[in-house]
C-alpha atoms as a PDB file:
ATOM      1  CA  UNK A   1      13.257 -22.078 -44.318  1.00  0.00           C
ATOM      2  CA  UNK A   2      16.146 -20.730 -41.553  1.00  0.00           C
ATOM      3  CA  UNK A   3      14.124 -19.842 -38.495  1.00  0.00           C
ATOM      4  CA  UNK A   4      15.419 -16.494 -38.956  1.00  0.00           C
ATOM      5  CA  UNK A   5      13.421 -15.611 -41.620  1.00  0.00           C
ATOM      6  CA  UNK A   6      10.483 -17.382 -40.205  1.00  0.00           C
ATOM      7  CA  UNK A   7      10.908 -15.002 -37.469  1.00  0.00           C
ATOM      8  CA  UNK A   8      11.532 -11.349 -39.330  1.00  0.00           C
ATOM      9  CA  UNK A   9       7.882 -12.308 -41.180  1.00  0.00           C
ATOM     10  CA  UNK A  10       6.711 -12.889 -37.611  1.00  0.00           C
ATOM     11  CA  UNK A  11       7.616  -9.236 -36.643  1.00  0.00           C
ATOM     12  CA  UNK A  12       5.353  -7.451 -39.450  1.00  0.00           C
ATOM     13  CA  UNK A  13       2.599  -9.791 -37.702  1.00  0.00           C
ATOM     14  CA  UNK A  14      -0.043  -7.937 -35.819  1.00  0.00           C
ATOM     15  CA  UNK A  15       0.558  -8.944 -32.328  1.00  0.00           C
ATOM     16  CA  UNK A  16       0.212  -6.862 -29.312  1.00  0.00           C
ATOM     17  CA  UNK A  17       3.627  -5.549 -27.467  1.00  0.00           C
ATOM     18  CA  UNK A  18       4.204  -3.800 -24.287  1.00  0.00           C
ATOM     19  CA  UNK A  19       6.462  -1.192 -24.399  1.00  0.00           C
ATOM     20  CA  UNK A  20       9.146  -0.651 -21.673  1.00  0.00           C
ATOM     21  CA  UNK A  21      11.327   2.224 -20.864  1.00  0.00           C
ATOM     22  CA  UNK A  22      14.556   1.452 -19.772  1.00  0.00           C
ATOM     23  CA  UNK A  23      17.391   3.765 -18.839  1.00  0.00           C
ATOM     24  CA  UNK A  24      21.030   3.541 -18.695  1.00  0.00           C
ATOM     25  CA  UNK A  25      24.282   5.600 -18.184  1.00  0.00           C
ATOM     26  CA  UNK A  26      26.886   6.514 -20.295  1.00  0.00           C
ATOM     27  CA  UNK A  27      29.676   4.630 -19.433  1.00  0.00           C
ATOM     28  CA  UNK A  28      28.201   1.306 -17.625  1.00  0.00           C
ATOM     29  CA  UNK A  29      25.916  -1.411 -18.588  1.00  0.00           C
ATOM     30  CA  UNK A  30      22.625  -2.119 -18.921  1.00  0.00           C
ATOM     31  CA  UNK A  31      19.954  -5.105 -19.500  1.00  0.00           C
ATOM     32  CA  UNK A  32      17.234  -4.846 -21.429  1.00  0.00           C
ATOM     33  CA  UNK A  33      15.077  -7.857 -20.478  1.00  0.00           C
ATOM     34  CA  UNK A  34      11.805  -9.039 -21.718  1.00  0.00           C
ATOM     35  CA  UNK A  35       8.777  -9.271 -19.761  1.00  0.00           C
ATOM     36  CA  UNK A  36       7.645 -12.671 -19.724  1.00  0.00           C
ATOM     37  CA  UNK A  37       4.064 -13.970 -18.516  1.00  0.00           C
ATOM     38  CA  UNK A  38       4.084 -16.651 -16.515  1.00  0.00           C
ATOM     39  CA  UNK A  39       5.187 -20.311 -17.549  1.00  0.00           C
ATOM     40  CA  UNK A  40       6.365 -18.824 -20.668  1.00  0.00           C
ATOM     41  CA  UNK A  41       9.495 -20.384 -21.758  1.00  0.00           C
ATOM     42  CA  UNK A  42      11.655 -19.637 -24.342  1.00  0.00           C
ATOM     43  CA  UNK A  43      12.578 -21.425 -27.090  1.00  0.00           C
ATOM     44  CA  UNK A  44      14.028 -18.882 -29.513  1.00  0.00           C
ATOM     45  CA  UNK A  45      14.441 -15.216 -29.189  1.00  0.00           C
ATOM     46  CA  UNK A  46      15.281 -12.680 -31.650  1.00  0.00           C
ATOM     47  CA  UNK A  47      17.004  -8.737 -30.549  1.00  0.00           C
ATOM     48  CA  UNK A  48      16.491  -5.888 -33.193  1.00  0.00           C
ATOM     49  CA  UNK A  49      17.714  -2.321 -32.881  1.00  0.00           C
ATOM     50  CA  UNK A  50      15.011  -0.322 -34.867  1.00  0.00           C
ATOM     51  CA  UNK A  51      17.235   1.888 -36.746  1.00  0.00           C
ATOM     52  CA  UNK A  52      16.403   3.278 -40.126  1.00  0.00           C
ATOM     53  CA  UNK A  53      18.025  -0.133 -41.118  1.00  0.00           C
ATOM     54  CA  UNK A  54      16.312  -2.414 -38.591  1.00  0.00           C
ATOM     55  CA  UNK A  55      19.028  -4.230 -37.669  1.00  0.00           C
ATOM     56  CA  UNK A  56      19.385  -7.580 -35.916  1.00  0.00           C
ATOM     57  CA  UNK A  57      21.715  -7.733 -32.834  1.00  0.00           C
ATOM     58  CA  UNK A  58      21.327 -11.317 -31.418  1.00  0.00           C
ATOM     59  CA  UNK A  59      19.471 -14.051 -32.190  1.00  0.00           C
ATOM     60  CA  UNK A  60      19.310 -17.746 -30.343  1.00  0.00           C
ATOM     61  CA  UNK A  61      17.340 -20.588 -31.929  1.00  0.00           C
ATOM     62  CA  UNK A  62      17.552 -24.304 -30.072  1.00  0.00           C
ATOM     63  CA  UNK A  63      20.280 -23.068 -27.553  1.00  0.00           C
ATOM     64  CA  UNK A  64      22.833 -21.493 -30.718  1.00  0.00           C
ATOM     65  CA  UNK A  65      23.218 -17.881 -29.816  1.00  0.00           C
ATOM     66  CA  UNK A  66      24.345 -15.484 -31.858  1.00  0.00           C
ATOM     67  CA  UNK A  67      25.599 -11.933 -31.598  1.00  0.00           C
ATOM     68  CA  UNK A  68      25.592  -9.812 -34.923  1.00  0.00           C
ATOM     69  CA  UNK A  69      28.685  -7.294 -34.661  1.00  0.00           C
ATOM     70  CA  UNK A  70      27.754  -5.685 -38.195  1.00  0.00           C
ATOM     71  CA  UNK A  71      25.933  -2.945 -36.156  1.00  0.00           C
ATOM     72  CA  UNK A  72      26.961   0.281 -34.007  1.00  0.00           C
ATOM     73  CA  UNK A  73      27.250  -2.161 -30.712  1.00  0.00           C
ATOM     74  CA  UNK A  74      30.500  -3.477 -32.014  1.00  0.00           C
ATOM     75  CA  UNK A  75      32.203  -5.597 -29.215  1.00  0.00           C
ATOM     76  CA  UNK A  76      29.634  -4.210 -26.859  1.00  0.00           C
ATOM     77  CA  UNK A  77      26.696  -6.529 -26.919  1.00  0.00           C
ATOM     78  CA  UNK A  78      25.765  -9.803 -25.900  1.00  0.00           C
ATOM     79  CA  UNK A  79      22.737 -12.177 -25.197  1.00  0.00           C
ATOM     80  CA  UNK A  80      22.813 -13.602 -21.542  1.00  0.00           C
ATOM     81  CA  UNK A  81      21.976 -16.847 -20.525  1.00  0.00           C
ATOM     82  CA  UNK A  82      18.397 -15.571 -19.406  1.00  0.00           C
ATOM     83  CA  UNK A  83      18.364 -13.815 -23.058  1.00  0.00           C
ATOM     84  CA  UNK A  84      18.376 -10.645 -21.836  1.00  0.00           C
ATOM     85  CA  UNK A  85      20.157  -8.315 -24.181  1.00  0.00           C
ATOM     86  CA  UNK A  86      23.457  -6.582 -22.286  1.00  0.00           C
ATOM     87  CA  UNK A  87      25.163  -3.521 -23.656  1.00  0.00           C
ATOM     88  CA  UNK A  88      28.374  -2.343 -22.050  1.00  0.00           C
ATOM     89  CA  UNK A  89      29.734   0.329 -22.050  1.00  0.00           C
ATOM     90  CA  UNK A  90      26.818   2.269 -23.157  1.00  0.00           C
ATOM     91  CA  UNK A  91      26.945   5.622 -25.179  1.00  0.00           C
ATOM     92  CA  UNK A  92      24.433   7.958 -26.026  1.00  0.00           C
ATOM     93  CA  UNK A  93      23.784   6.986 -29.479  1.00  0.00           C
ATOM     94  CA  UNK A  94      22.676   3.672 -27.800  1.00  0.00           C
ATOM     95  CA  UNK A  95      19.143   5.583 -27.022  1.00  0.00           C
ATOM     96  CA  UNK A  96      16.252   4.140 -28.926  1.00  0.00           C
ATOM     97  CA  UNK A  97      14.032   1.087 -29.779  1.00  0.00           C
ATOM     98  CA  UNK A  98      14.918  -2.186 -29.028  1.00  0.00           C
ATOM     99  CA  UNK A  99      12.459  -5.089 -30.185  1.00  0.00           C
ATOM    100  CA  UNK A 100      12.246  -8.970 -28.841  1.00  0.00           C
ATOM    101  CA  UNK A 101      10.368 -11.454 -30.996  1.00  0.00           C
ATOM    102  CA  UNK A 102      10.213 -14.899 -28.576  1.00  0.00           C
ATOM    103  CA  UNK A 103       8.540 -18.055 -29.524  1.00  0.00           C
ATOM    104  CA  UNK A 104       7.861 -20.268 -26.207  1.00  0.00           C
ATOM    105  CA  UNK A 105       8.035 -24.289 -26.426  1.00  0.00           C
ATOM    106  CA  UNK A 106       4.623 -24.241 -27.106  1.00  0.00           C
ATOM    107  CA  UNK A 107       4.752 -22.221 -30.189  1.00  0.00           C
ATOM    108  CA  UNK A 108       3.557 -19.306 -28.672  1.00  0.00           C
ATOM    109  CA  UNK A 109       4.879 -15.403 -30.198  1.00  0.00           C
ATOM    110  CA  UNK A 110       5.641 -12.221 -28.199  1.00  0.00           C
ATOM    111  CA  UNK A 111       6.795  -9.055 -29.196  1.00  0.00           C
ATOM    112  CA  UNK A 112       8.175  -6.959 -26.248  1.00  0.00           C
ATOM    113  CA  UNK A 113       9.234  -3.769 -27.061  1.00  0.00           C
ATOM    114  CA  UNK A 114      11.841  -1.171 -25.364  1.00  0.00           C
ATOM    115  CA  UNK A 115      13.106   2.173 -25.345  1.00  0.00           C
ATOM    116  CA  UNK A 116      16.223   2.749 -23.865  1.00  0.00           C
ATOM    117  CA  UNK A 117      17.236   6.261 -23.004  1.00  0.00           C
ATOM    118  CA  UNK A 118      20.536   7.124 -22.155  1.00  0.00           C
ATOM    119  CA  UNK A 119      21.752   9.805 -19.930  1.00  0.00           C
ATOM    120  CA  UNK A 120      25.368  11.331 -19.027  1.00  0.00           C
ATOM    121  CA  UNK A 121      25.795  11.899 -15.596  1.00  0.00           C
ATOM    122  CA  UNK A 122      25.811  16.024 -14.520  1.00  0.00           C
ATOM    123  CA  UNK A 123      28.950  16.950 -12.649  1.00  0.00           C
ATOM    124  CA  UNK A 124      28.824  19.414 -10.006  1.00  0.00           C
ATOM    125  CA  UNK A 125      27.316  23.058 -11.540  1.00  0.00           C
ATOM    126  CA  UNK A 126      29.025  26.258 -11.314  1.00  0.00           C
ATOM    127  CA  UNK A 127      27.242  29.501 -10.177  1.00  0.00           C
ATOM    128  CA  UNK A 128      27.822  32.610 -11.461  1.00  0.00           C
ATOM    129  CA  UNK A 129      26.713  36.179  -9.448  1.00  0.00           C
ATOM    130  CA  UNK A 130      26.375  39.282 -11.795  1.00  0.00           C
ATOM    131  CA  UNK A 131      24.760  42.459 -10.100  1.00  0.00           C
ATOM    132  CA  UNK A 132      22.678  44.754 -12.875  1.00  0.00           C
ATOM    133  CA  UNK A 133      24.685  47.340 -14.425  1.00  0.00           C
ATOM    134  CA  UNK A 134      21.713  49.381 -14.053  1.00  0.00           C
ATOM    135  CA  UNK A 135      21.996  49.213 -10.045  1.00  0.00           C
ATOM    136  CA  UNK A 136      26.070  50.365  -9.640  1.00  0.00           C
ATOM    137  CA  UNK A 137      25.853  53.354  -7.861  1.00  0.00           C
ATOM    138  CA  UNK A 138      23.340  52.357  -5.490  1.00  0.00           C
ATOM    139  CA  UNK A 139      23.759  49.445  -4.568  1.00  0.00           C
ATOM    140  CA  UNK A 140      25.228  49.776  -0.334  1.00  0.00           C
ATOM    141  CA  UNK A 141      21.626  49.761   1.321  1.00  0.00           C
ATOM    142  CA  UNK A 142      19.049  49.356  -1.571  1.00  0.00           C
ATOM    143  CA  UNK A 143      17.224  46.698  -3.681  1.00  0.00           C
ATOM    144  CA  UNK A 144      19.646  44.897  -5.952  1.00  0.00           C
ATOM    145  CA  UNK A 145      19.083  43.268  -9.066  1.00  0.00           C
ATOM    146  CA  UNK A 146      21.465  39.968  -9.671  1.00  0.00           C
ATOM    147  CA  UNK A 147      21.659  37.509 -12.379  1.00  0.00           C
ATOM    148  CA  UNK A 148      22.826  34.006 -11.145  1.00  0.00           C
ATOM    149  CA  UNK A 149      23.897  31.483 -14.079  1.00  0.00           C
ATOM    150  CA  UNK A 150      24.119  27.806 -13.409  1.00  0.00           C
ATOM    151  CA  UNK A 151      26.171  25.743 -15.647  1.00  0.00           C
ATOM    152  CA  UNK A 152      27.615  21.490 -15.750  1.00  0.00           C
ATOM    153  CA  UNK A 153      30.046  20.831 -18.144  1.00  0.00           C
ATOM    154  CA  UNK A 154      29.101  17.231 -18.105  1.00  0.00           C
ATOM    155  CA  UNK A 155      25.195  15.733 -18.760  1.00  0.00           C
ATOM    156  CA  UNK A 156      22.861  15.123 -20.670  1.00  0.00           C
ATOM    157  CA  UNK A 157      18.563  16.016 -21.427  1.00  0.00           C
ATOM    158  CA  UNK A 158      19.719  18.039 -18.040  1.00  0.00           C
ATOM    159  CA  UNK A 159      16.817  20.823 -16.271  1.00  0.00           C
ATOM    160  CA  UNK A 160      17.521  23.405 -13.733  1.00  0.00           C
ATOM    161  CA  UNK A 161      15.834  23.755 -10.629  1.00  0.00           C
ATOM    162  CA  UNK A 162      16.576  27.239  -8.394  1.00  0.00           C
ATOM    163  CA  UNK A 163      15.971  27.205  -4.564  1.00  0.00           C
ATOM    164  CA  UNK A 164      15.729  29.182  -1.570  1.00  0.00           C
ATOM    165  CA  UNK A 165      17.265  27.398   1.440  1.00  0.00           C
ATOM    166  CA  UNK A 166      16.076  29.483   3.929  1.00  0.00           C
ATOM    167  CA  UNK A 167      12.896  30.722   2.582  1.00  0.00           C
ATOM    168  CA  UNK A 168      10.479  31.593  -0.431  1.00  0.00           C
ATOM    169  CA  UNK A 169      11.068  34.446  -2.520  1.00  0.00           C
ATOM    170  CA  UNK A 170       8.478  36.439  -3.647  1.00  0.00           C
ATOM    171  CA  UNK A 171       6.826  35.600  -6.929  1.00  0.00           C
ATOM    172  CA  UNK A 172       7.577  39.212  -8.483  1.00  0.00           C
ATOM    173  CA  UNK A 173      10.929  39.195  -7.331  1.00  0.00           C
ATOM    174  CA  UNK A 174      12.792  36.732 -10.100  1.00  0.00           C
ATOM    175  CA  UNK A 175      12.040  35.230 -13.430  1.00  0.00           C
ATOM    176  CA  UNK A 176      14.308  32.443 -15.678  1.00  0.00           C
ATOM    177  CA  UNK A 177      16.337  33.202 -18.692  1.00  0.00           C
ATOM    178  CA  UNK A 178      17.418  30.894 -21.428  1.00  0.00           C
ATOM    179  CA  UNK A 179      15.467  27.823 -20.314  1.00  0.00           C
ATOM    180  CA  UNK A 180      16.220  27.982 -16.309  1.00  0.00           C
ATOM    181  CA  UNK A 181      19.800  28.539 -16.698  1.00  0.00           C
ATOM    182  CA  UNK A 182      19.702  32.318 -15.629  1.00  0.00           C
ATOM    183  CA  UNK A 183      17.545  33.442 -12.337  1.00  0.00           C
ATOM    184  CA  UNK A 184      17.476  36.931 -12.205  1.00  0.00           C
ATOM    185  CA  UNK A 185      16.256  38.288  -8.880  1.00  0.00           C
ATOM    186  CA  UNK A 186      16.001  41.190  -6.804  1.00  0.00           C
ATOM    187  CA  UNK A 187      17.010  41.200  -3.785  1.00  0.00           C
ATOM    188  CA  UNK A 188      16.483  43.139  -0.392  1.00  0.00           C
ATOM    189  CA  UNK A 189      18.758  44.085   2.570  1.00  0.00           C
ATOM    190  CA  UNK A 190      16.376  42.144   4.110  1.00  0.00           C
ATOM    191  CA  UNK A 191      17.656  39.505   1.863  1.00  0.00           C
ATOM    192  CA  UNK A 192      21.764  39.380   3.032  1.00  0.00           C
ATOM    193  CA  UNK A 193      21.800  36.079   4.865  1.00  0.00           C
ATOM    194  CA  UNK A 194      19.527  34.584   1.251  1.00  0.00           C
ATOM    195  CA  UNK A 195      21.056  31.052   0.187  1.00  0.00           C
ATOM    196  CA  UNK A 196      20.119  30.395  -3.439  1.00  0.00           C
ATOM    197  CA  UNK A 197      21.409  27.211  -4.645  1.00  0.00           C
ATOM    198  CA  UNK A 198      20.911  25.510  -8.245  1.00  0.00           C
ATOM    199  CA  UNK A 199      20.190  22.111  -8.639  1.00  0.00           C
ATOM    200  CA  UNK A 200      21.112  20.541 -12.058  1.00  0.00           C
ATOM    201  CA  UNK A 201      19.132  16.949 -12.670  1.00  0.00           C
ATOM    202  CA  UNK A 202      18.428  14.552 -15.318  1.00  0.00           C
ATOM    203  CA  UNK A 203      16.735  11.201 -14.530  1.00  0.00           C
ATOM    204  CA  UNK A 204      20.212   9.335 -13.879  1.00  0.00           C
ATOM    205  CA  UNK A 205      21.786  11.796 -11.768  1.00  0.00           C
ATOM    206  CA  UNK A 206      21.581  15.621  -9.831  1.00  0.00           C
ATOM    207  CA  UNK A 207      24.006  17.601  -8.142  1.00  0.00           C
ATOM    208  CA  UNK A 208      23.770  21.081  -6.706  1.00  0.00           C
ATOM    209  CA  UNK A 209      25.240  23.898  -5.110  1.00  0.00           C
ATOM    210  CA  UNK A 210      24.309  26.797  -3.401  1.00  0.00           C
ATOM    211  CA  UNK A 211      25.371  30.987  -2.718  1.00  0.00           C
ATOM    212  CA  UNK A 212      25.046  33.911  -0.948  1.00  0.00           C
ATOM    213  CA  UNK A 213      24.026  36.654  -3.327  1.00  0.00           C
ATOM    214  CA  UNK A 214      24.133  39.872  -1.405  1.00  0.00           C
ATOM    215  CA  UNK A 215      27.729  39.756  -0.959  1.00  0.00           C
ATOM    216  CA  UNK A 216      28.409  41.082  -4.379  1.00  0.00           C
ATOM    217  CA  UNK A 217      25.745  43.590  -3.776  1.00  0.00           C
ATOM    218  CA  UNK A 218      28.014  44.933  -0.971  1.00  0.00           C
ATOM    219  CA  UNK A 219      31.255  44.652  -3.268  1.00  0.00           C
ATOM    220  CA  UNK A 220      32.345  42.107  -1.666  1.00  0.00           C
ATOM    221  CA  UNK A 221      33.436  39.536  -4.237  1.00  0.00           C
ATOM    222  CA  UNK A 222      33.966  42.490  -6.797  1.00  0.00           C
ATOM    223  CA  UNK A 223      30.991  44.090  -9.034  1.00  0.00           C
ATOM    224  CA  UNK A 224      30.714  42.086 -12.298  1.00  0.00           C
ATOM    225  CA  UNK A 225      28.205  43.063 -14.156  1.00  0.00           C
ATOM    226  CA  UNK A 226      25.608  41.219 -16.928  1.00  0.00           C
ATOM    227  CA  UNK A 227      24.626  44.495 -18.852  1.00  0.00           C
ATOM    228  CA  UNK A 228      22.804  42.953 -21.858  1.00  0.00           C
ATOM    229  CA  UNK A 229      21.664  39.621 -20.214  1.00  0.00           C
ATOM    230  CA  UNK A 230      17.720  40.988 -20.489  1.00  0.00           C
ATOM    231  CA  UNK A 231      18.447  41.991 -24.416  1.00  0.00           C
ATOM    232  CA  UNK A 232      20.757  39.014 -25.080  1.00  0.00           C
ATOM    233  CA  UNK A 233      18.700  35.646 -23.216  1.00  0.00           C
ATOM    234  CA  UNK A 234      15.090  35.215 -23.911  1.00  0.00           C
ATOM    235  CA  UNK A 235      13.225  35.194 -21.010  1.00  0.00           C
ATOM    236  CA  UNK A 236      10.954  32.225 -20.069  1.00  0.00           C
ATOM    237  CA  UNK A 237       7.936  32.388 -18.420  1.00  0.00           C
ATOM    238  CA  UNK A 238       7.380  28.281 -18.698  1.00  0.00           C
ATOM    239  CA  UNK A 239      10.527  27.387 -17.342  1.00  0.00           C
ATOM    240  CA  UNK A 240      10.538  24.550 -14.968  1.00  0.00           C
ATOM    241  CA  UNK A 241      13.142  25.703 -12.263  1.00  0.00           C
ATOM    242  CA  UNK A 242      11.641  26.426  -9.074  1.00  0.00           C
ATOM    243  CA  UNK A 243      12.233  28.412  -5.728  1.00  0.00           C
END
């Protein structure tokens, strides 16, 4: 019998894997290598890419490797000489499960199993200031109400996180809208030298950037106004943006 199928029977065996999360960025390359105990040396390996299909990316029995190009890796895989599996470039659909059936010298099985996760870097975010439309006409030596929006037009499985660089604003003083996107917080003339900056992150990447809110509550960089942003975002209490 090929040693291939010898070895796809071997994977419905019950034999204890590790699991390993491995992450990688859109755009580069990434090895997903098997954890080996010690003295364990390999004498054939087997890749598989658990897709509804299953499929088999690269094989090497008795020093023959062998790099399946039938799947979605098409011209992007290969088996190294350590038989660690290399994708490059990597896209997002390349997230998922990743299984290595080795057999040592000695006869001995593994199973090592990995989940790759891969990420888009964030680009620099954008902030947006809108001043309630509720607080127009009084807004020169009052409390002022502002929505700040934070948006990346690049990245991926990306959170929000909201700071004060110069301070902590009081907990009744702001909430998050539409998952941390939106802070909405009032503000104080006390409050006119405030830095609030927005940090967008992911677990590959994070950029920020930061603004001075009272200005626009002054008229300063013109009065824009976000008059249904409390009747058209959902607010949430769980959100995981800070100050």
């Amino acid at each position: 019998m090929h040693p291939v199928y010898v070895l796809l029977m071997l994977l419905h065996c019950q034999v204890n894997a590790s699991s390993i999360l491995v992450q990688g960025v859109v755009g580069e390359s990434v090895s997903l290598t098997a954890d080996l105990p010690q003295g364990f040396v390999i004498r054939e390996i087997l890749w598989k890419h658990l897709t509804s299909k299953e499929e088999i990316v690269a094989t090497s029995f008795k020093g023959s490797v062998e790099t399946l190009y039938r799947s979605r890796f098409l011209e992007r895989i290969g088996l190294l000489s350590n038989f660690s599996l290399q994708i490059s470039p990597l896209e997002l659909g390349d997230s998922g499960t990743f299984k290595a059936l080795l057999v040592g010298t000695e006869g001995q099985l593994l199973i090592r199993i990995l989940q790759l996760a891969v990420y888009e870097k964030v680009s620099k975010p954008t902030i947006g200031v809108f001043i309630s439309g509720t607080d127009l006409h009084h807004i020169s030596e009052s409390s002022c109400e502002v929505f700040l929006t934070c948006s990346t037009q690049n990245g991926s499985g990306v959170s929000y996180i909201w700071r004060r660089e110069d301070g902590t604003l009081r907990n009744e003083s702001y909430s998050f809208l539409d998952g941390g996107k939106v802070l909405r917080v009032q503000l104080e003339p006390s409050d006119r030298q405030a830095s609030l900056s927005c940090t967008v992150a992911n677990p590959v990447s994070h950029e920020s950037t930061a603004v001075t809110p009272w200005s626009i509550c002054q008229g300063k960089t013109g009065k824009k106004t976000l008059k249904d942003a409390e009747n058209g975002i959902e607010v949430d209490e769980n959100a995981s943006s800070i100050l």
